[in-house]
C-alpha atoms as a PDB file:
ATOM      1  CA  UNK A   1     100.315  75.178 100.922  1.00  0.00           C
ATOM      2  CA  UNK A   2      98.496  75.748 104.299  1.00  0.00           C
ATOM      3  CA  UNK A   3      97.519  79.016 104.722  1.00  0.00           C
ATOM      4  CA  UNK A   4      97.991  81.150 108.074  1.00  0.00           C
ATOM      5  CA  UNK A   5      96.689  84.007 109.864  1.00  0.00           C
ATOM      6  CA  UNK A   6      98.315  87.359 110.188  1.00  0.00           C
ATOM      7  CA  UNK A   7      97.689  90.707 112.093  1.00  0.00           C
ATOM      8  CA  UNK A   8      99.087  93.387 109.764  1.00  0.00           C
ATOM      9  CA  UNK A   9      99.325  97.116 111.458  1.00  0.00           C
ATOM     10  CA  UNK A  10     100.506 100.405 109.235  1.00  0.00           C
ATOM     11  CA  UNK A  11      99.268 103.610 108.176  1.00  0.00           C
ATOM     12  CA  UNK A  12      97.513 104.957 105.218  1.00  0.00           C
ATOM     13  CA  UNK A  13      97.342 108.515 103.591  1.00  0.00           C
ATOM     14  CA  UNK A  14      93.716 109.722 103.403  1.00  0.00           C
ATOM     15  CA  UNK A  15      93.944 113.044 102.163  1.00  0.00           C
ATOM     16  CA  UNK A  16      96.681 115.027 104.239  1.00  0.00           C
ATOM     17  CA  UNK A  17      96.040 112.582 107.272  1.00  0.00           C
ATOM     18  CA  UNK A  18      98.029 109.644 108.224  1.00  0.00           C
ATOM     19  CA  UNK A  19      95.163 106.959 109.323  1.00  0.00           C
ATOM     20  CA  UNK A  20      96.278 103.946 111.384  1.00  0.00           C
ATOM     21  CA  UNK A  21      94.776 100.744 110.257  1.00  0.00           C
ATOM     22  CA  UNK A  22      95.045  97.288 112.233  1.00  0.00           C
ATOM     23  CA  UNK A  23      93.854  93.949 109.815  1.00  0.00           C
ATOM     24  CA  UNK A  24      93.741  90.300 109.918  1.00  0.00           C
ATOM     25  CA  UNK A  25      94.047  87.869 106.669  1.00  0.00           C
ATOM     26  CA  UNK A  26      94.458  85.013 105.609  1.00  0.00           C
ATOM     27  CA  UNK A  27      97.359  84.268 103.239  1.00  0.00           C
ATOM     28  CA  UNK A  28     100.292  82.152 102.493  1.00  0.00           C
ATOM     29  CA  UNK A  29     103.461  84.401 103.567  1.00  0.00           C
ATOM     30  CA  UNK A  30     104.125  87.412 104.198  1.00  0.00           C
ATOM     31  CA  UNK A  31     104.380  88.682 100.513  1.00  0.00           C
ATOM     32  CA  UNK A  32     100.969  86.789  99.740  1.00  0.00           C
ATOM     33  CA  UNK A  33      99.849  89.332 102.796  1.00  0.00           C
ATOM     34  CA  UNK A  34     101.311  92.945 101.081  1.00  0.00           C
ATOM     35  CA  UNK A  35      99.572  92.303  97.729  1.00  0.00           C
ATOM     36  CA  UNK A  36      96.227  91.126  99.909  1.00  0.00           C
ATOM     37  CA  UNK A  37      96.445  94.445 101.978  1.00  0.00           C
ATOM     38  CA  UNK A  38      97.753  96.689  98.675  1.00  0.00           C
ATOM     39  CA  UNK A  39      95.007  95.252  96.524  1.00  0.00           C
ATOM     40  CA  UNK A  40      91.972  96.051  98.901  1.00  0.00           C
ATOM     41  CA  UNK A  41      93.048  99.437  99.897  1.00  0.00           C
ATOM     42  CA  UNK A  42      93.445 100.041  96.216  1.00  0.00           C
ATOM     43  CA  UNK A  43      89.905  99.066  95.313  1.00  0.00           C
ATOM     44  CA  UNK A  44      88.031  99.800  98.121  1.00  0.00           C
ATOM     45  CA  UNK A  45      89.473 103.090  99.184  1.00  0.00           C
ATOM     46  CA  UNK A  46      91.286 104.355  95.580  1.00  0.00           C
ATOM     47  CA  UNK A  47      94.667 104.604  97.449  1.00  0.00           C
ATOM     48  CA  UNK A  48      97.946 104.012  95.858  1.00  0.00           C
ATOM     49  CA  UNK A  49     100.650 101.819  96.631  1.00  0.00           C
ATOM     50  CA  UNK A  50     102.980 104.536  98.489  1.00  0.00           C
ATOM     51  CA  UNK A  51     100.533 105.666  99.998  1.00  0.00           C
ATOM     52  CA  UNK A  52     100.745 102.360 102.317  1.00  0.00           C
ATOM     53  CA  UNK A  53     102.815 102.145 105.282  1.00  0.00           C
ATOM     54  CA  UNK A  54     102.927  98.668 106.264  1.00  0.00           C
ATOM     55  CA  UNK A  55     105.006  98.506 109.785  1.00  0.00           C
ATOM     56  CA  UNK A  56     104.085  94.774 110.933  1.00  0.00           C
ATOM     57  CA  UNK A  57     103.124  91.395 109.934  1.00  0.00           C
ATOM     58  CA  UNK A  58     102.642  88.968 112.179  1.00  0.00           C
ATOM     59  CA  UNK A  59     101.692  85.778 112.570  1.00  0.00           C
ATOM     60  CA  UNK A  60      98.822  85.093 114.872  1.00  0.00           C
ATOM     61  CA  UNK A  61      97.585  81.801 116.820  1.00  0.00           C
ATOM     62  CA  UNK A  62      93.714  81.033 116.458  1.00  0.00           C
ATOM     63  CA  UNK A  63      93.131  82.095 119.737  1.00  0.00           C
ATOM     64  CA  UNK A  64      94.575  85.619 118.704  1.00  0.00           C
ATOM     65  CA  UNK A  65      92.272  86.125 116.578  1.00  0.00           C
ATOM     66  CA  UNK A  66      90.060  89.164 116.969  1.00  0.00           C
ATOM     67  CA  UNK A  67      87.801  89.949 113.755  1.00  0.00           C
ATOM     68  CA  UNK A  68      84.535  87.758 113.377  1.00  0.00           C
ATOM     69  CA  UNK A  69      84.956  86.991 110.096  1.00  0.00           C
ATOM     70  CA  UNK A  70      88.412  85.587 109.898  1.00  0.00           C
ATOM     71  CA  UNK A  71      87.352  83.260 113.311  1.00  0.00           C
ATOM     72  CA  UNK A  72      84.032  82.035 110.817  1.00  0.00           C
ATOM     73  CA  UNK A  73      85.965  80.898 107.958  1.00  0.00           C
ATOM     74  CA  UNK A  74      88.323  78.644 110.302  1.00  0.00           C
ATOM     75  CA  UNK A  75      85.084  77.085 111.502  1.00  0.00           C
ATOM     76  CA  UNK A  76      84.272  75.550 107.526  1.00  0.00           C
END
């Protein structure tokens, strides 16, 4: 399956504040894309699952793309 690139916006509960959050990942689908962005807020910042507010997925065009690493690993 080819993967695709996605820009994924939401909000996260750090302590009593809602933090926005703006990402872009590679991944299959959509759902590939949920567990991608539950599983790394889960180990890097010890947050549970509803405690995640996912409000968009998109799918972005190359030329969309915005974060440095995502653009590098198209170049390999």
């Amino acid at each position: 399956m080819k993967t695709k690139i996605f820009r994924i916006q939401g909000k996260f509960m750090m302590g009593d504040t809602l933090k926005p959050f703006t990402k872009e990942l590679k991944g299959i689908d959509e759902q590939d894309i949920k567990e991608k962005i539950y599983s790394e807020f889960g180990s890097k910042h010890h947050i549970i699952r509803n405690k995640i507010k996912i409000e968009e997925i998109v799918e972005i065009s190359e030329d969309e793309i915005q974060d440095p690493l995502i653009k590098s690993l198209l170049r390999e």
